[in-house]
C-alpha atoms as a PDB file:
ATOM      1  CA  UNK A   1      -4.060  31.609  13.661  1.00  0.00           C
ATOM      2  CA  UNK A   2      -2.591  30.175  16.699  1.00  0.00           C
ATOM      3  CA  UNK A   3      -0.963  27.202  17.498  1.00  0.00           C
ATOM      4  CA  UNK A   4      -3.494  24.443  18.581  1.00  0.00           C
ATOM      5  CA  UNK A   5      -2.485  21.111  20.057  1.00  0.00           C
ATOM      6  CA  UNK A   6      -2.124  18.032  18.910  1.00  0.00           C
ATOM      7  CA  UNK A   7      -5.853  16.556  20.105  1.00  0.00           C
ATOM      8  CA  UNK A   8      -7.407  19.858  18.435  1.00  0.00           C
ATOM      9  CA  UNK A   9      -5.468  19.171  14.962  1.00  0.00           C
ATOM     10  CA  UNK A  10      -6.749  15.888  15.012  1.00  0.00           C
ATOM     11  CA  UNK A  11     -10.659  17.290  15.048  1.00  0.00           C
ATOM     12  CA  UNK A  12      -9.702  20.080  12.573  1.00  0.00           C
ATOM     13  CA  UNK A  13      -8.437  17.387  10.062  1.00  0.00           C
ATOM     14  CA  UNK A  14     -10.847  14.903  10.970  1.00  0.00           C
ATOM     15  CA  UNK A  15      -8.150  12.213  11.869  1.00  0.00           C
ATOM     16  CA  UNK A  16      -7.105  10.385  14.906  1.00  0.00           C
ATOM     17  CA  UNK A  17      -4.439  11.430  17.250  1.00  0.00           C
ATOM     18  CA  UNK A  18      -2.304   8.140  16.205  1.00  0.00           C
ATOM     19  CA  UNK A  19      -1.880   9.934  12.810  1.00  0.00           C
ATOM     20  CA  UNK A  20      -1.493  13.637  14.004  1.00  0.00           C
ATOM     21  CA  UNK A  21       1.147  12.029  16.183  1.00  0.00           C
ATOM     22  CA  UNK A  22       2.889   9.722  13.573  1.00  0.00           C
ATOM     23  CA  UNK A  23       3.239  12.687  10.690  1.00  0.00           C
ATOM     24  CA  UNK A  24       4.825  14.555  13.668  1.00  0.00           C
ATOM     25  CA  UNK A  25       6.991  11.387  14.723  1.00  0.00           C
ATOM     26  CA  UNK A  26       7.874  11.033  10.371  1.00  0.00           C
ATOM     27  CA  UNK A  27       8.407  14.877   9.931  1.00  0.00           C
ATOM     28  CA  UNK A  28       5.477  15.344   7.738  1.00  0.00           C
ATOM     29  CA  UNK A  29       4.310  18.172   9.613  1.00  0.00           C
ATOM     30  CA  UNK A  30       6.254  20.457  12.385  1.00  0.00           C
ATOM     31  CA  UNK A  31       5.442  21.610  15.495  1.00  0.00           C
ATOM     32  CA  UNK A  32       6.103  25.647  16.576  1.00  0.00           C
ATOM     33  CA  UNK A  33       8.576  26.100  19.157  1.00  0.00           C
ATOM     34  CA  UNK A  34       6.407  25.815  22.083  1.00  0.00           C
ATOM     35  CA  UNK A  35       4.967  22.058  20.809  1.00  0.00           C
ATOM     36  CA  UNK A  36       1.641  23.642  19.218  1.00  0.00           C
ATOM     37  CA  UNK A  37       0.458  22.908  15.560  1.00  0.00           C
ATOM     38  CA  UNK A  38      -0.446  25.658  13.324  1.00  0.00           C
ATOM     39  CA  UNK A  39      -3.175  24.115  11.153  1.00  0.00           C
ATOM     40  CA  UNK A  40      -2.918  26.536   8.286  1.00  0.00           C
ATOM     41  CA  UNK A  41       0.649  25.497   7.964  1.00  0.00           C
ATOM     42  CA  UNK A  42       0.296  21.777   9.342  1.00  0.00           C
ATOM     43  CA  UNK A  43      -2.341  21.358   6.320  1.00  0.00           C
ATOM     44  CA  UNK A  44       0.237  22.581   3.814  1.00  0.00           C
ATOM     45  CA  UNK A  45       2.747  20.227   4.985  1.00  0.00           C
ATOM     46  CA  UNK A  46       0.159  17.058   5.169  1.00  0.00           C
ATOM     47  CA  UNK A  47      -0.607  18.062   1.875  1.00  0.00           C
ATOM     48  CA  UNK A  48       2.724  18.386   0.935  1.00  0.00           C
ATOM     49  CA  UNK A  49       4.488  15.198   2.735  1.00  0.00           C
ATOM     50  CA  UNK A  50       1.878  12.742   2.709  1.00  0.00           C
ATOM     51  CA  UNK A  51       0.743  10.303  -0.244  1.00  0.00           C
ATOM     52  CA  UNK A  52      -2.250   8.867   0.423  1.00  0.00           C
ATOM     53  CA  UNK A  53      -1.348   5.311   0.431  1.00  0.00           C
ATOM     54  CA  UNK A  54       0.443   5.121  -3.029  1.00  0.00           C
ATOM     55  CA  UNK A  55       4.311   4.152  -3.622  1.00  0.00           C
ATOM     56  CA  UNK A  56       6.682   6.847  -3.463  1.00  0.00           C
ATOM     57  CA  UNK A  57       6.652   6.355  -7.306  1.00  0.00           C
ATOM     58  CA  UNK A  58       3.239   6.482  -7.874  1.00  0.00           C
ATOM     59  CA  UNK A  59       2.766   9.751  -5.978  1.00  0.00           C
ATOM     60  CA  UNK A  60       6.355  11.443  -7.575  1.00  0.00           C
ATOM     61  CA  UNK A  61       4.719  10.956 -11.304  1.00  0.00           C
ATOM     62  CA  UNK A  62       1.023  11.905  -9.913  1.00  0.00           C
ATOM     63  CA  UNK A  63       2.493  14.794  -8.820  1.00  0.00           C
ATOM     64  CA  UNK A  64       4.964  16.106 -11.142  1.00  0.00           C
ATOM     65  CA  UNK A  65       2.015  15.497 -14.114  1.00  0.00           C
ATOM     66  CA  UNK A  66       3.271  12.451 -15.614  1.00  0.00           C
ATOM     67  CA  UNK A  67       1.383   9.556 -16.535  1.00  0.00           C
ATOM     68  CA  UNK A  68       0.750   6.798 -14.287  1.00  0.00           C
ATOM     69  CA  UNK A  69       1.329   3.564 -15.308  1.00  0.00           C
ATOM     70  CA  UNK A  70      -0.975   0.715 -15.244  1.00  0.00           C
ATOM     71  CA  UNK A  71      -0.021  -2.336 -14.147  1.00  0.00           C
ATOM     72  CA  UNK A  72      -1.560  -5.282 -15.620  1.00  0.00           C
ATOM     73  CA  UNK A  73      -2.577  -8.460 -13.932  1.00  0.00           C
ATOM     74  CA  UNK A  74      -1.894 -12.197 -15.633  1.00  0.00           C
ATOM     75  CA  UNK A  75      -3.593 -15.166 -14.818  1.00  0.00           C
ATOM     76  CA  UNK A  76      -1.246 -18.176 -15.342  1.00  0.00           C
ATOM     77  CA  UNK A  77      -2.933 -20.269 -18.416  1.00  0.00           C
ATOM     78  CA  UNK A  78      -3.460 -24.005 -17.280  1.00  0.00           C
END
């Protein structure tokens, strides 16, 4: 497919342009040579590069199959 610009990728992926524009800004997705996105690639790398919100630890075990680890709450005892 070809390239498609930034605006476009947004619809495809069904985000705003803020976030097509930041995982360009963070190098979570590239642009081709003449500034287009290919969104067959582009999805690969958002897939790839972006974790949804969880710590870079919590997304490194997630993804290499390891358990996560739950972390507990306490409620100081008066």
């Amino acid at each position: 497919m070809t390239g498609v610009s930034q605006r476009a990728y947004a619809r495809l992926r069904g985000v705003r342009l803020s976030a097509v524009q930041k995982a360009i800004a963070t190098k979570r997705i590239t642009l081709n040579p003449d500034g287009t996105i290919d969104p067959a690639t582009a999805d690969g790398e958002w897939n790839r590069n972006t974790f949804g919100g969880r710590t870079l630890a919590q997304a490194a075990s997630h993804r290499h199959g390891l358990p996560r680890t739950e972390v507990r709450r306490t409620r100081p005892t008066s």
